[in-house]
Structures are given as structure tokens and as C-alpha cells.
N, C-alpha and C. Protein backbone atom coordinates (compact mmCIF):
# COMPACT_ATOMS: atom_id res chain seq x y z
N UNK A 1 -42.21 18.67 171.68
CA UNK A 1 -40.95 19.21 172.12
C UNK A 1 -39.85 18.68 171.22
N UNK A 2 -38.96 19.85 170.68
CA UNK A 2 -37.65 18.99 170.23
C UNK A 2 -36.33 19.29 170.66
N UNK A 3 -35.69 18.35 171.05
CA UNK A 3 -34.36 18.40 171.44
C UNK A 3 -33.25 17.87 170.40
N UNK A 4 -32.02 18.25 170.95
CA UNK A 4 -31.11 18.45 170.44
C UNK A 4 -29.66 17.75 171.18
N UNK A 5 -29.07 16.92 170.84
CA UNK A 5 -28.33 15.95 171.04
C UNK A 5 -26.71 16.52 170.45
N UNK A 6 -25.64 16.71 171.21
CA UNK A 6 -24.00 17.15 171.41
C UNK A 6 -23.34 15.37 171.67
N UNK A 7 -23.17 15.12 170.38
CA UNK A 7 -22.62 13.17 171.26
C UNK A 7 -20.73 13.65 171.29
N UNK A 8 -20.41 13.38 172.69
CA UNK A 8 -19.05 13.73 172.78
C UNK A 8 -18.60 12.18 173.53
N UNK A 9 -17.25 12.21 173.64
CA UNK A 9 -16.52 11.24 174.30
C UNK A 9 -16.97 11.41 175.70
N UNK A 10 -16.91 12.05 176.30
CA UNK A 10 -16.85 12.10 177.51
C UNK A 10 -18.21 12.93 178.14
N UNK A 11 -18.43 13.83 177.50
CA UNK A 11 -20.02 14.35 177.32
C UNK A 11 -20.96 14.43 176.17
N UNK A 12 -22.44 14.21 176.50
CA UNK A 12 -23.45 14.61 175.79
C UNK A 12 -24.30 16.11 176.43
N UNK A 13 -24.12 17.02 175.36
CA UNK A 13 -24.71 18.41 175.19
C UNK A 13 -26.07 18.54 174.91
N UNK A 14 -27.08 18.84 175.33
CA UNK A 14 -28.52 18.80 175.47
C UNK A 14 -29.20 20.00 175.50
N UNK A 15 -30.05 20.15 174.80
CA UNK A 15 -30.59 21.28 174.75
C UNK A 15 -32.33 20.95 173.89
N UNK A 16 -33.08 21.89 174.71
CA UNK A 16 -34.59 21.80 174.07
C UNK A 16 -35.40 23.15 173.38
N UNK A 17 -36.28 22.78 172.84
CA UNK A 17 -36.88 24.41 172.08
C UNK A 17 -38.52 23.67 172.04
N UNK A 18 -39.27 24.30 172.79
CA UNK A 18 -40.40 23.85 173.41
C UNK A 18 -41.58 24.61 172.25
N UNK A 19 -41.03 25.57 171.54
CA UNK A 19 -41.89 26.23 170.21
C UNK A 19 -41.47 26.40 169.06
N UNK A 20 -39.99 25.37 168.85
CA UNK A 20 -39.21 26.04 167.63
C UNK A 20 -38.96 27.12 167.35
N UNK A 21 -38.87 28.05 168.77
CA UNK A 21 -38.17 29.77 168.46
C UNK A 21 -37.54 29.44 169.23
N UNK A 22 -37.47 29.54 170.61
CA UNK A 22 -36.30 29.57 172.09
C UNK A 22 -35.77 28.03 172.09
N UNK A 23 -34.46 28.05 172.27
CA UNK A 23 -33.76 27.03 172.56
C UNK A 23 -32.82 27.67 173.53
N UNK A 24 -33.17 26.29 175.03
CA UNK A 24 -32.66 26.06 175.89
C UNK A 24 -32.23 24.90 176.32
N UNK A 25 -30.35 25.92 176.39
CA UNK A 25 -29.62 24.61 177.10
C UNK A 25 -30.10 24.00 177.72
N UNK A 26 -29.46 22.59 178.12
CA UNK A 26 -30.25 21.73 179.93
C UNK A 26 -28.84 21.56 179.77
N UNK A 27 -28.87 20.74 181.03
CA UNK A 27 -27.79 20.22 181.97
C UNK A 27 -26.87 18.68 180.70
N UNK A 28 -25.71 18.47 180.80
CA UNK A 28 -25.23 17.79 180.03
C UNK A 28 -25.33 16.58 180.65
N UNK A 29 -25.40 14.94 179.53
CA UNK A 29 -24.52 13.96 180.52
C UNK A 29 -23.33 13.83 180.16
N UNK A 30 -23.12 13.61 181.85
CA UNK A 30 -21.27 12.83 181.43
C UNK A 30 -21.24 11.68 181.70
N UNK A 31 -20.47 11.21 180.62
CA UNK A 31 -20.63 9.83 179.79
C UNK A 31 -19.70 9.14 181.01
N UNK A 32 -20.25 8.26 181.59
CA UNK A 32 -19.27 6.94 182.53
C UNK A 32 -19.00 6.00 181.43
N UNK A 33 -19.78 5.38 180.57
CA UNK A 33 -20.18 4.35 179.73
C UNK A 33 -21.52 4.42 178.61
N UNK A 34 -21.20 3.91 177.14
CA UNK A 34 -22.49 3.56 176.69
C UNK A 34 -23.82 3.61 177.54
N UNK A 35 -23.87 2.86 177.78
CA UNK A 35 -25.75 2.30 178.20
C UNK A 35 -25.85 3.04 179.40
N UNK A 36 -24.93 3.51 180.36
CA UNK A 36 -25.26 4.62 181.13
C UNK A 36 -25.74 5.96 180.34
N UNK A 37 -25.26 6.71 179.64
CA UNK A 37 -25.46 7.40 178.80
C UNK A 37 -26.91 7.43 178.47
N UNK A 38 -27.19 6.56 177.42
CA UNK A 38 -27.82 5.82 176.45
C UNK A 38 -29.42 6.04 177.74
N UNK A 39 -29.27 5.82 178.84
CA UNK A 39 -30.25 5.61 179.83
C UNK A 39 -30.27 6.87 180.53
N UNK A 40 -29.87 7.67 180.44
CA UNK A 40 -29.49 8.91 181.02
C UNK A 40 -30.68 9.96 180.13
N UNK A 41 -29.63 10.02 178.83
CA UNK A 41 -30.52 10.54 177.69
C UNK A 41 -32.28 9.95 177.41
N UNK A 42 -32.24 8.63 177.69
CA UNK A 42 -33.84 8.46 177.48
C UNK A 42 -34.19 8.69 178.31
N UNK A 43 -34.10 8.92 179.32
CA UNK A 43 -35.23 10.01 180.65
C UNK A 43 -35.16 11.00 180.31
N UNK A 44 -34.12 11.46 180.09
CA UNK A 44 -34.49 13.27 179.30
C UNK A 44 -35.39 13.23 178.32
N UNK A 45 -35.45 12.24 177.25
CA UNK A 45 -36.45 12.32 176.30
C UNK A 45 -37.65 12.36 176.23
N UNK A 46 -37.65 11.27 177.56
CA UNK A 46 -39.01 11.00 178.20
C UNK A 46 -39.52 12.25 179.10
N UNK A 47 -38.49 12.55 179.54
CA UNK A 47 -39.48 14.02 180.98
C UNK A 47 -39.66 14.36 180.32
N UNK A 48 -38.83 15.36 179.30
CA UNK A 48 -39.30 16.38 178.27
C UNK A 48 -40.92 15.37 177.13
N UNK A 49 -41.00 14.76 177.04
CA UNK A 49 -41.83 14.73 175.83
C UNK A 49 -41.22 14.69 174.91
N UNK A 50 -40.04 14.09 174.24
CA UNK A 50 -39.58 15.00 172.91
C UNK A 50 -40.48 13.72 171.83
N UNK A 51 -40.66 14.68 170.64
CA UNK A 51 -41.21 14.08 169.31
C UNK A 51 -40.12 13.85 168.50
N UNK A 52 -39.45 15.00 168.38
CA UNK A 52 -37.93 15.08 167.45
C UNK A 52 -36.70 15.37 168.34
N UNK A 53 -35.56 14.39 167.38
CA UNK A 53 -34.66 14.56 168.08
C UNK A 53 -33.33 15.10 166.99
N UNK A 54 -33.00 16.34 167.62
CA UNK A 54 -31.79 16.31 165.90
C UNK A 54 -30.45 16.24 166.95
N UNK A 55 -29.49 15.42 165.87
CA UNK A 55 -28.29 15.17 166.60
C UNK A 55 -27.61 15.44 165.38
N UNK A 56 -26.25 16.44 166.13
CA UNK A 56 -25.47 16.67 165.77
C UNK A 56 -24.28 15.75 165.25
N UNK A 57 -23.89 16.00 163.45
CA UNK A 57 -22.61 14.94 163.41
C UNK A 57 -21.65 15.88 162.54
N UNK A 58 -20.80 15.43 162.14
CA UNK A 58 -20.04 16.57 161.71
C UNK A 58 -19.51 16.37 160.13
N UNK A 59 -19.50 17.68 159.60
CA UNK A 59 -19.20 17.37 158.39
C UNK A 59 -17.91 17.76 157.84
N UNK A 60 -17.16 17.00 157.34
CA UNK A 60 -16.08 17.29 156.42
C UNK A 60 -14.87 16.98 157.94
N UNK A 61 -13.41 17.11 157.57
CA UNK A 61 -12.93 16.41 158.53
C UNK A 61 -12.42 15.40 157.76
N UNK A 62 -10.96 15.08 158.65
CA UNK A 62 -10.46 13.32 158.73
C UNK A 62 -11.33 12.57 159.53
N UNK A 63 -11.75 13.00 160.53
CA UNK A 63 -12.58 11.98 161.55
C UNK A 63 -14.11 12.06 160.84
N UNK A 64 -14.65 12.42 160.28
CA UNK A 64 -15.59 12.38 159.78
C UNK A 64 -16.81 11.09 159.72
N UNK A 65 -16.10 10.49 159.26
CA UNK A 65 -16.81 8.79 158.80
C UNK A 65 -17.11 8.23 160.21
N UNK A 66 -15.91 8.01 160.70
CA UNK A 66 -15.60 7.62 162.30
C UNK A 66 -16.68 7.92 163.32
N UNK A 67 -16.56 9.22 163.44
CA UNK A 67 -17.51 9.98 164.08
C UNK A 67 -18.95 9.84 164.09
N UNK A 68 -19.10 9.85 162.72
CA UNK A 68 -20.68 9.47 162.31
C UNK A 68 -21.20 8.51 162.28
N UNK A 69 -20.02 7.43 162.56
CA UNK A 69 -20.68 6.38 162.82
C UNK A 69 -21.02 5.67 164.24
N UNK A 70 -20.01 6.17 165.21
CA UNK A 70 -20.02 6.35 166.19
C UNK A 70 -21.53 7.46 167.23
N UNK A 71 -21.28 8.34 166.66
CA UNK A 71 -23.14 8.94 167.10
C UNK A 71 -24.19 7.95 166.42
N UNK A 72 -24.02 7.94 165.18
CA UNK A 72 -25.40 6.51 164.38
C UNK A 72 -25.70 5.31 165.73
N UNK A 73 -24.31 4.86 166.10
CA UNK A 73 -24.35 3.71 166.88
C UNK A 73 -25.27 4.24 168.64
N UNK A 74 -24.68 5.18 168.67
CA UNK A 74 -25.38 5.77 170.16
C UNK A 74 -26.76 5.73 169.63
N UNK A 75 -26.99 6.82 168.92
CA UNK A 75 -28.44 6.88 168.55
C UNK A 75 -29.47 5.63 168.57
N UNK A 76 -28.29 4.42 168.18
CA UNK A 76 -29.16 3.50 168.09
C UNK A 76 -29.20 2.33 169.44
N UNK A 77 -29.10 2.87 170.49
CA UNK A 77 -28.75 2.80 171.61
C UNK A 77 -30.31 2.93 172.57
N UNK A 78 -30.67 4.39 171.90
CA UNK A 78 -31.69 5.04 172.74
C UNK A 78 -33.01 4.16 172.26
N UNK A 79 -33.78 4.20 173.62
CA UNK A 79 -35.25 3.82 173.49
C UNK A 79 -36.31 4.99 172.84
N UNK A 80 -35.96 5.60 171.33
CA UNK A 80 -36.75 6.56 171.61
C UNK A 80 -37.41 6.25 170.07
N UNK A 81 -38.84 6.46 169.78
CA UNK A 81 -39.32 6.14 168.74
C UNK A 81 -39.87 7.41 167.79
N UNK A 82 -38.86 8.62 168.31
CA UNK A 82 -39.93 9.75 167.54
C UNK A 82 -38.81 10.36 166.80
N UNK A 83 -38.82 11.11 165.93
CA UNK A 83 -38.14 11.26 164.59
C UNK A 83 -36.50 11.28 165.14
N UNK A 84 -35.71 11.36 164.12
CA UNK A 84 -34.46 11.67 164.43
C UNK A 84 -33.89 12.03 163.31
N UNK A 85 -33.59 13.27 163.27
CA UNK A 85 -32.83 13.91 162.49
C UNK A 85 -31.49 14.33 162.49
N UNK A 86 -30.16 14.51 161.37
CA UNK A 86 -29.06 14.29 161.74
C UNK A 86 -28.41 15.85 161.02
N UNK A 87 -27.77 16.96 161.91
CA UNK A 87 -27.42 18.27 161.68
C UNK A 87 -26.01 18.68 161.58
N UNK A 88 -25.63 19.30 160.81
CA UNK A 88 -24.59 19.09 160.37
C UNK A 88 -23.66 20.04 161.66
N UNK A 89 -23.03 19.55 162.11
CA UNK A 89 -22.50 20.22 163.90
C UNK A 89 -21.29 20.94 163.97
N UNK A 90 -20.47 21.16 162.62
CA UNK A 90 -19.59 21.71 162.27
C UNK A 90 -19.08 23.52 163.06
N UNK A 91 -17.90 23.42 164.05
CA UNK A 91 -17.75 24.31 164.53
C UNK A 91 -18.24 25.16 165.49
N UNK A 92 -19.85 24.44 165.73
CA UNK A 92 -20.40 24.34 167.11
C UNK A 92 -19.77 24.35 168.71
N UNK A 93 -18.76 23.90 168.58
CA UNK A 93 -18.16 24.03 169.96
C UNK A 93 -17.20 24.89 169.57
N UNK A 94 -16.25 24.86 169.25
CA UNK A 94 -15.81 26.09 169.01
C UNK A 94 -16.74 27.50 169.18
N UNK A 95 -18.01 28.13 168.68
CA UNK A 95 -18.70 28.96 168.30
C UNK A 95 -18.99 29.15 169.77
N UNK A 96 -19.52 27.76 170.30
CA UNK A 96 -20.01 27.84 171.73
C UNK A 96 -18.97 28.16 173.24
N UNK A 97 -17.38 27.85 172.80
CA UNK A 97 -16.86 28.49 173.34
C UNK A 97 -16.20 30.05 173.88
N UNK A 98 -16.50 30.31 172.37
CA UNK A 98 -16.18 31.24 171.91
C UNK A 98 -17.43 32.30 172.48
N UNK A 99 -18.54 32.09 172.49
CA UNK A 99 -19.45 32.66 173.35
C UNK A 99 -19.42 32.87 174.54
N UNK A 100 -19.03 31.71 175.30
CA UNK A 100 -18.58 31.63 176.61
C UNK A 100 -17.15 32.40 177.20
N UNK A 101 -16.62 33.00 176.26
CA UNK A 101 -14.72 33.57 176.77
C UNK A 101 -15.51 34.50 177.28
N UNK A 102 -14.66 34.65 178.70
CA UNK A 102 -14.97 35.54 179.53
C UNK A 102 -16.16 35.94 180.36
N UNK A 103 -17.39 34.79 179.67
CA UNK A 103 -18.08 34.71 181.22
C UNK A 103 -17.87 34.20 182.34
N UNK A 104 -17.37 32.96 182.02
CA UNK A 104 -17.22 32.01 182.84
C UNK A 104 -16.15 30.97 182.45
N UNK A 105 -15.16 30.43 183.51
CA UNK A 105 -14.11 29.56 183.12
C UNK A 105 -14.59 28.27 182.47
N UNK A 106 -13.60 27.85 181.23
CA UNK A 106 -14.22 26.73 181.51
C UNK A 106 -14.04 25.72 181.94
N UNK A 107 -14.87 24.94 182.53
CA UNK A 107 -15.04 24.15 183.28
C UNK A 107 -15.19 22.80 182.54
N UNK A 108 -15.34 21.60 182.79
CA UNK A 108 -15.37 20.54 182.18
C UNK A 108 -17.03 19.79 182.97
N UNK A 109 -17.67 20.99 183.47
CA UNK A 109 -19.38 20.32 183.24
C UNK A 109 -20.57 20.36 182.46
N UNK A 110 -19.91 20.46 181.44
CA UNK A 110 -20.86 20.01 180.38
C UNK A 110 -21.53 21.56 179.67
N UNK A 111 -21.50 23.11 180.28
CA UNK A 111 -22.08 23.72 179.81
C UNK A 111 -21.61 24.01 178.25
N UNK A 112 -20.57 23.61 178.16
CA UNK A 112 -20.00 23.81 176.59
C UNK A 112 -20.78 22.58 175.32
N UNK A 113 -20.92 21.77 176.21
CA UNK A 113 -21.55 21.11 175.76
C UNK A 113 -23.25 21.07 174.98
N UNK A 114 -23.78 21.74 176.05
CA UNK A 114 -25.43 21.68 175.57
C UNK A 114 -25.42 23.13 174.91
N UNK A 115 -24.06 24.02 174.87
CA UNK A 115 -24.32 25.36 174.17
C UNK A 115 -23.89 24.99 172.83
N UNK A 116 -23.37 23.69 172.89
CA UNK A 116 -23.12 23.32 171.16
C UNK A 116 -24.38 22.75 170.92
N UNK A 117 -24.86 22.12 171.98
CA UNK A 117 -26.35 21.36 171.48
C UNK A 117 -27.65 22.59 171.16
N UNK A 118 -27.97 23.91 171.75
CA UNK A 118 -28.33 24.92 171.51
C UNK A 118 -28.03 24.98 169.85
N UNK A 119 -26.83 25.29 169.78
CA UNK A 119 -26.41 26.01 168.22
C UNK A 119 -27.22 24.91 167.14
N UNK A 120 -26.80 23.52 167.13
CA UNK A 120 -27.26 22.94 166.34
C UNK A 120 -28.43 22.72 166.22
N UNK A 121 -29.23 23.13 167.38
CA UNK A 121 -31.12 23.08 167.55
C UNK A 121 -31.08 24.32 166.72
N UNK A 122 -30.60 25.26 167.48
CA UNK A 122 -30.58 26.75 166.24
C UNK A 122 -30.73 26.89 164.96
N UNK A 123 -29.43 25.81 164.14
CA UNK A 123 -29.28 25.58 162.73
C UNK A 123 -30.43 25.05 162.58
N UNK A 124 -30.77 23.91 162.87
CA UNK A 124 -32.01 23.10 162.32
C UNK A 124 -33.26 23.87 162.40
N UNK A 125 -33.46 23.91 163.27
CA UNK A 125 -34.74 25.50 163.19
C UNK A 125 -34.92 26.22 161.96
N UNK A 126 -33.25 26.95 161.55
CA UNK A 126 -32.96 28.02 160.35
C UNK A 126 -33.33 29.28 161.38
């Protein structure tokens, strides 16, 4: 199984692709703290099975460096020993909102979230 990792301030965006064709959102966490998080996400890793994990960081930007180092640090957070790969996440939420105008309000539970984590499982796929 591989999943797909959205590292936000306040949420993480999640999403899985069980054959490397379909990728499906899951449910987001919202971040109380680090190691809450951090423990949140490794049970997801774990129910699911995942082997690979690609996480989204972003490219180009003032925040750039910041950012990436900040997901590096989460990443290195998690109990998880199976690959980890790093996707370039650029405009993903945006794209994913932008999908979402007019289905549904948005809301601040996380579905914007794992629909950015979708896109970037998407990219990495090709």
C-alpha cells in the first residue's frame, strides 16, 4: 500500500492508492501537537500496511527551506521503516480547492487536506 502525506500547521492530508491507479482520500489529522500527530499518522500507516510513503514539500517559494525542513523533521518523528519519498506539492491545495468550489463549503475538517494529499499521490504515480 502507498500513502501519501499533506504536512500542514494545523492539519495533515492523507490519502492511499492500494494499486498505484486509484487514490483515495482518508480522513485528515488535526494536529493538537507534534507527537500527537506523529502517533496519529503511525496507526494509519500501520492499519493500512503502507510500504511507501510520499510526502509532500514544496518547491520554489520564500518559505521554501523552512517548510522543508519542518516536514523532514515530522517525518522524522514517525515510527515507520518503509520507503519515504519526497513530492514536489506545489499548488496542490489550491488545485484541491479549486475542485471542491461549489460542492461543498469549506470547512476546516481536513477534506482539503487529504484532496491535496490525493493530488500529490497522483503526481508521484505520473
Amino acid at each position: 500500500m502507498i500513502a501519501a502525506m499533506d504536512v500542514g500547521l494545523k492539519r495533515i492530508g492523507l490519502a492511499i492508492s492500494p494499486d498505484s491507479k486509484v487514490v483515495l482520500p482518508q480522513d485528515a489529522v488535526l494536529r493538537q501537537n507534534r507527537n500527537q500527530a506523529a502517533n496519529a499518522v503511525d496507526a494509519f500507516l500501520q492499519t493500512w500496511q503502507v510500504h511507501t510513503l510520499i510526502v509532500g514539500v514544496p518547491k520554489g517559494g520564500s518559505s521554501e527551506a523552512e517548510m522543508t525542513r519542518r516536514i523532514e523533521h515530522f517525518v522524522g518523528l514517525l515510527d515507520f521503516d518503509g520507503k519515504v519519498c519526497y513530492q514536489d506539492e506545489y499548488g496542490s491545495s489550491q488545485e484541491a480547492a479549486e475542485m471542491m468550489r461549489g460542492i461543498t463549503r469549506q470547512k476546516r475538517d481536513g477534506k482539503l487536506d487529504s484532496l491535496a494529499a490525493k493530488l500529490i499521490l497522483q503526481r508521484w504515480i505520473g
